[in-house]
Protein backbone atom coordinates (compact mmCIF):
# COMPACT_ATOMS: atom_id res chain seq x y z
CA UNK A 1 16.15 -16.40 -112.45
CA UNK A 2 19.96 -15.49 -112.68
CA UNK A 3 21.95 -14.45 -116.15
CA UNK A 4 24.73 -16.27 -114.00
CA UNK A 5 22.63 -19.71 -114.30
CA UNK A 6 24.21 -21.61 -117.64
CA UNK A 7 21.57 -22.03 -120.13
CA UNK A 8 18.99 -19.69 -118.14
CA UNK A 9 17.62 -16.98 -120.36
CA UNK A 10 18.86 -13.61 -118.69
CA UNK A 11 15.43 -12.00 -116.77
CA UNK A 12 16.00 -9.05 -119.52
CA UNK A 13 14.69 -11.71 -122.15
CA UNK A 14 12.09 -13.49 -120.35
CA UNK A 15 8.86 -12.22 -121.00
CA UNK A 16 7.30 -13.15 -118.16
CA UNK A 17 10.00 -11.78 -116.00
CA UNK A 18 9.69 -8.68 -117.59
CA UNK A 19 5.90 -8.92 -116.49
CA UNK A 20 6.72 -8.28 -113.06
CA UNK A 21 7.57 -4.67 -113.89
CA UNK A 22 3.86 -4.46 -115.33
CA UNK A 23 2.23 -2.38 -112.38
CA UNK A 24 4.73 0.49 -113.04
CA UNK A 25 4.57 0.56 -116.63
CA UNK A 26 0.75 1.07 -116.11
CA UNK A 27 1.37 3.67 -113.63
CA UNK A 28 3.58 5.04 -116.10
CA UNK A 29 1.22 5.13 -118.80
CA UNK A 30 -1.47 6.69 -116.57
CA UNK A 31 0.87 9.38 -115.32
CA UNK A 32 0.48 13.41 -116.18
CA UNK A 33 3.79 13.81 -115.44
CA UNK A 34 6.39 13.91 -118.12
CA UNK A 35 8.25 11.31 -117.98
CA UNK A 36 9.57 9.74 -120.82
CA UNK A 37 8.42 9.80 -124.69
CA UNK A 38 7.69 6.36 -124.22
CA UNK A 39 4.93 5.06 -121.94
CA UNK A 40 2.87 2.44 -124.23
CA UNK A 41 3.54 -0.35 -121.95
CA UNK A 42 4.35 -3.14 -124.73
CA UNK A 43 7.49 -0.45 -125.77
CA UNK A 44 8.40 0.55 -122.59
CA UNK A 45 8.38 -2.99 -121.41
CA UNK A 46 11.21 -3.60 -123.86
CA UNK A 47 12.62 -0.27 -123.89
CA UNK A 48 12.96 0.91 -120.60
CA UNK A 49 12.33 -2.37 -118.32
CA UNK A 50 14.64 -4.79 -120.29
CA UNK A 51 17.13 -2.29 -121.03
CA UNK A 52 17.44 -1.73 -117.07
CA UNK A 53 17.56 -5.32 -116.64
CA UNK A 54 20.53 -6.02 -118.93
CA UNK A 55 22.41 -4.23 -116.28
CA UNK A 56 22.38 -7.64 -114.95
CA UNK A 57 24.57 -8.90 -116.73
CA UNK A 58 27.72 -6.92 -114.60
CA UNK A 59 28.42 -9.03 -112.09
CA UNK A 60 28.92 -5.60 -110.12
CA UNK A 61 25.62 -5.27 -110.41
CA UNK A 62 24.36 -8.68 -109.21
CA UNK A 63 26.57 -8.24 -106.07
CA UNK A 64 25.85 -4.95 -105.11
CA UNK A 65 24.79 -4.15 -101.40
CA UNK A 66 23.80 -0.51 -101.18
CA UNK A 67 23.38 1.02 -104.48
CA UNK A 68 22.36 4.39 -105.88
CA UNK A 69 20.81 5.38 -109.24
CA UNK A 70 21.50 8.73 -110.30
CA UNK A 71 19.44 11.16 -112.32
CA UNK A 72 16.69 8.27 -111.43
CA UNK A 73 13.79 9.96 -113.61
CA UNK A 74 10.98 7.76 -113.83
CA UNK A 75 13.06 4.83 -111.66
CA UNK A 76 14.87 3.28 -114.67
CA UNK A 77 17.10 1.55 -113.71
CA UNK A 78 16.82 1.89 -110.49
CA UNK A 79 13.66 -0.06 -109.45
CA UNK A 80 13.71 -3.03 -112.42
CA UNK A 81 16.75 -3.74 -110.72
CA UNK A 82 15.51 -3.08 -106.98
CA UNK A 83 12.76 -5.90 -108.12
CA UNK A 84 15.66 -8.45 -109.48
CA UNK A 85 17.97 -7.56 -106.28
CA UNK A 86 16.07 -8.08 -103.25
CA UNK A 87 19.21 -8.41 -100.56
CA UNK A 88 20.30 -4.74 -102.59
CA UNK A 89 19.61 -1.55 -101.00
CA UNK A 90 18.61 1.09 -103.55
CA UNK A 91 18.16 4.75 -103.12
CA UNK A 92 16.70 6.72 -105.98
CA UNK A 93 18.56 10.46 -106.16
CA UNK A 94 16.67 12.84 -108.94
CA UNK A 95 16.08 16.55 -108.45
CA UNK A 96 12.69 16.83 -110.22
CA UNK A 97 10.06 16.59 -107.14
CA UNK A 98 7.19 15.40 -109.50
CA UNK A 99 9.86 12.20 -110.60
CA UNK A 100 10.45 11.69 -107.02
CA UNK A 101 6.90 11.59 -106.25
CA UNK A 102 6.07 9.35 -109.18
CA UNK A 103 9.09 6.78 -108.15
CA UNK A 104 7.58 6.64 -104.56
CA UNK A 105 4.18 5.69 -105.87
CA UNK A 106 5.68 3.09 -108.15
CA UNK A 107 7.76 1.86 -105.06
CA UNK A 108 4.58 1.46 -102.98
CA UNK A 109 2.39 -0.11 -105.73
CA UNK A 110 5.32 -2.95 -106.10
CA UNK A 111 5.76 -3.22 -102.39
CA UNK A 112 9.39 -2.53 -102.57
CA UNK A 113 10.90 -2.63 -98.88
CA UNK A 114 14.43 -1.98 -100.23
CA UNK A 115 14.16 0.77 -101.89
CA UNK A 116 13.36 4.91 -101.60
CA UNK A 117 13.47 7.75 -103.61
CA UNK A 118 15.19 11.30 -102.77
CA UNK A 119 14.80 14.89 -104.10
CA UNK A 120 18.23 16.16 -103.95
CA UNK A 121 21.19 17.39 -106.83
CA UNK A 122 23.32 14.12 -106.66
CA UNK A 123 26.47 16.79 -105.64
CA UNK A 124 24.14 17.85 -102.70
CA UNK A 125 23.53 14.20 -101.40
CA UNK A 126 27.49 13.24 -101.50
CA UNK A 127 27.84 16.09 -98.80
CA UNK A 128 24.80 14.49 -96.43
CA UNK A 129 23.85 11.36 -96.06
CA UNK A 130 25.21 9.66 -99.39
CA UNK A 131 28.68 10.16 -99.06
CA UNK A 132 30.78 7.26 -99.51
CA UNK A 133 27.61 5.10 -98.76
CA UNK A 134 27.42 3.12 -101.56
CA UNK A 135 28.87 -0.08 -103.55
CA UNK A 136 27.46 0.85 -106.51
CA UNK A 137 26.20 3.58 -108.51
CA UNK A 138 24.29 3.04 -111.71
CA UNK A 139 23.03 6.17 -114.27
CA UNK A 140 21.20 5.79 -117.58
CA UNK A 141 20.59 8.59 -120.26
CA UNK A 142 22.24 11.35 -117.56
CA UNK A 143 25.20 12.59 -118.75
CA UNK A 144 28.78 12.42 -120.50
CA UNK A 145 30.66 9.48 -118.74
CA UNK A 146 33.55 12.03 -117.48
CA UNK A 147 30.77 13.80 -115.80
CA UNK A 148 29.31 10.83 -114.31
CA UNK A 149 32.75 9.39 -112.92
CA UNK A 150 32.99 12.86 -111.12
CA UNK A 151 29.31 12.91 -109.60
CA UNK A 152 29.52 9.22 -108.24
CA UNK A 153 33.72 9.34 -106.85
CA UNK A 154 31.95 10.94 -103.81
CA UNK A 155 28.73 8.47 -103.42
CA UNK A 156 31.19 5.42 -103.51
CA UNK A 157 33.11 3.81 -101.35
CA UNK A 158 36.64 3.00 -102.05
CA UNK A 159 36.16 0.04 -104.56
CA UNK A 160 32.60 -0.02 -105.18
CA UNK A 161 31.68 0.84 -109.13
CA UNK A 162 29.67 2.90 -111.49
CA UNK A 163 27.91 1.45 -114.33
CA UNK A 164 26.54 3.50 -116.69
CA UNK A 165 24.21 2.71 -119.71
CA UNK A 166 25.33 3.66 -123.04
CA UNK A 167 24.47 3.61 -126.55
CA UNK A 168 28.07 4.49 -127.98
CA UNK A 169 31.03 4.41 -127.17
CA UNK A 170 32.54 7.71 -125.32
CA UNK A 171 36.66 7.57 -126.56
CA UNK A 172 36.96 11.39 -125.13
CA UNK A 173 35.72 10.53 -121.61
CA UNK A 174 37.22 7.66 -121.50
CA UNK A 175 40.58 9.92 -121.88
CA UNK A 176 39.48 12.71 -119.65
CA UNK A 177 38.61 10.42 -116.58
CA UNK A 178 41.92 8.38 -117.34
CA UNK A 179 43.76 11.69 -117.43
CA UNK A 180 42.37 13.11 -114.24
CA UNK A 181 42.78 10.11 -112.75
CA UNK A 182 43.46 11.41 -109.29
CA UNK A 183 41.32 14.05 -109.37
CA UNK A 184 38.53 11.67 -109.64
CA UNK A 185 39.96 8.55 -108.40
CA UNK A 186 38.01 6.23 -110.56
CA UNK A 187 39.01 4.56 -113.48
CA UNK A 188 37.04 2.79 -116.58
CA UNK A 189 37.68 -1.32 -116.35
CA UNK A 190 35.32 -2.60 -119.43
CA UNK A 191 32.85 -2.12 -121.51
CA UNK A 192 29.93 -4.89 -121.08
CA UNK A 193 28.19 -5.20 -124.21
CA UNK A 194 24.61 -6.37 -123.82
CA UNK A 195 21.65 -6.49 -126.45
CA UNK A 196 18.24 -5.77 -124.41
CA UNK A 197 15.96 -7.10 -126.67
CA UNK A 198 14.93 -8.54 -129.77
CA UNK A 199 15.71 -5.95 -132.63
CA UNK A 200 17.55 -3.62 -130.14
CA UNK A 201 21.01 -2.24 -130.52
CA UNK A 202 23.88 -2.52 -129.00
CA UNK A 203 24.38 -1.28 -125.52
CA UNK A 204 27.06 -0.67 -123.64
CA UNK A 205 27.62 -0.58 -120.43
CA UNK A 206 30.46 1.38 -118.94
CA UNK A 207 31.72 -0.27 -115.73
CA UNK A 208 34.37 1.85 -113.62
CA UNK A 209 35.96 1.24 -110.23
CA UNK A 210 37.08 3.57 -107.46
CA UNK A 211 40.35 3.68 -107.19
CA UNK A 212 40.77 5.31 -103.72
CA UNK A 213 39.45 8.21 -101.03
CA UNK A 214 37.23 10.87 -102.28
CA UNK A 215 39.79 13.49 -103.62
CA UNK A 216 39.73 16.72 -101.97
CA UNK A 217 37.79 19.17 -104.12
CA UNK A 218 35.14 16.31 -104.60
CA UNK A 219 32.17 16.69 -104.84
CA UNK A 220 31.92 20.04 -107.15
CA UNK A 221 29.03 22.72 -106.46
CA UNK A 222 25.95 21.13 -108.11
CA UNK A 223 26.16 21.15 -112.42
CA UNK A 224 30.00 21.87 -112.47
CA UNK A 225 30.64 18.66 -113.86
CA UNK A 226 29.21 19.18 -116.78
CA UNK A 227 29.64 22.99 -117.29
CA UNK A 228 33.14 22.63 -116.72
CA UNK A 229 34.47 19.30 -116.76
CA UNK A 230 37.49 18.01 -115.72
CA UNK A 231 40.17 17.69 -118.39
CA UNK A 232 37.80 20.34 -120.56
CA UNK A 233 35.98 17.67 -122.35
């Protein structure tokens, strides 16, 4: 099922969609790791799984190739949408060991061939193996947008796009990332505004583009972008 089908109801809304993402959600609830204050399965179905599904809704997201999820956690996003985007490749950066060894297990209980998970500091990666690997690069609950925009410049290529899950909007990122423009070289396009499920808010999602070449400088030493972000904010 595609939100781009007219008349379809987006996966994010389908219950029985949504059921395909059961397996983790019981590995979730079973887990002694700390993961997330919500791991009843009927909440986080709507609250976490949905929520990463209305990411579908970008078409940046639908068409992504190689993608990264930064800050992964407990794999939301990240693997909801590794599920929906079989012909994506999806690597899963966190620097928590235990939430990289819960995201593997998930991965192997769903059978997920396209995806992996990665203990690493996201500034770490973008000097290794990630750097300018990626079309896309999706974050939820990490940090300010202005920080974000700074940890993914590196990760993407030259046009690929973050997308970043948001509850309000951010006016004084927005102005720090347009400000140091070419510093960062990315740049916020839109805000998609998506409603995950029944009762829920508002979300936004912030999409952004890459603008150019990694700027020199890029990336920081690990937690500078939010200690001292660009543009002060």
């Amino acid at each position: 099922m595609s939100p781009e089908q007219p008349g379809s109801t987006p996966p994010w809304l389908d219950r029985d969609e949504l059921a395909r993402l059961d397996p983790m959600l019981e590995l979730l609830a079973s887990s002694h790791t700390s993961l997330s204050s919500v791991t009843n399965p009927d909440e986080a179905r709507s609250i976490h799984v949905a929520d990463s599904l209305s990411g579908l809704a970008c078409p940046e997201v639908r068409g992504a190739r190689k993608a990264a999820d930064l800050g992964a956690g407990g794999g939301f996003p990240g693997i909801p949408l590794a599920m929906f985007l079989p012909n994506c490749e999806f690597t899963l950066i966190d620097s928590v060991g235990r939430k990289v060894d819960f995201m593997s297990e998930v991965i192997l209980a769903l059978g997920l061939g396209n995806t992996h998970a990665v203990k690493a500091r996201s500034e770490d990666w973008a000097r290794s193996g990630g750097r300018e690997e990626y079309d896309l690069v999706t974050a939820r609950a990490v940090a300010p947008l202005s920080a974000l925009a700074e940890l993914a410049s590196p990760l993407l290529v030259e046009g690929g796009y973050l997308v970043a899950w948001k509850g309000e909007a951010e006016p004084d990122s927005e102005r720090a990332i347009e400000e140091n423009r070419e510093a960062l070289a990315m740049e916020v396009l839109r805000q998609e505004i998506v409603v995950p499920f029944a009762g829920s808010r508002e979300r936004r999602l912030y999409v952004l583009a890459k603008t150019g070449p990694t700027p020199d400088g890029l990336p920081r030493r690990p937690g500078m972008a939010r200690k001292r972000p660009l543009g002060g904010r």
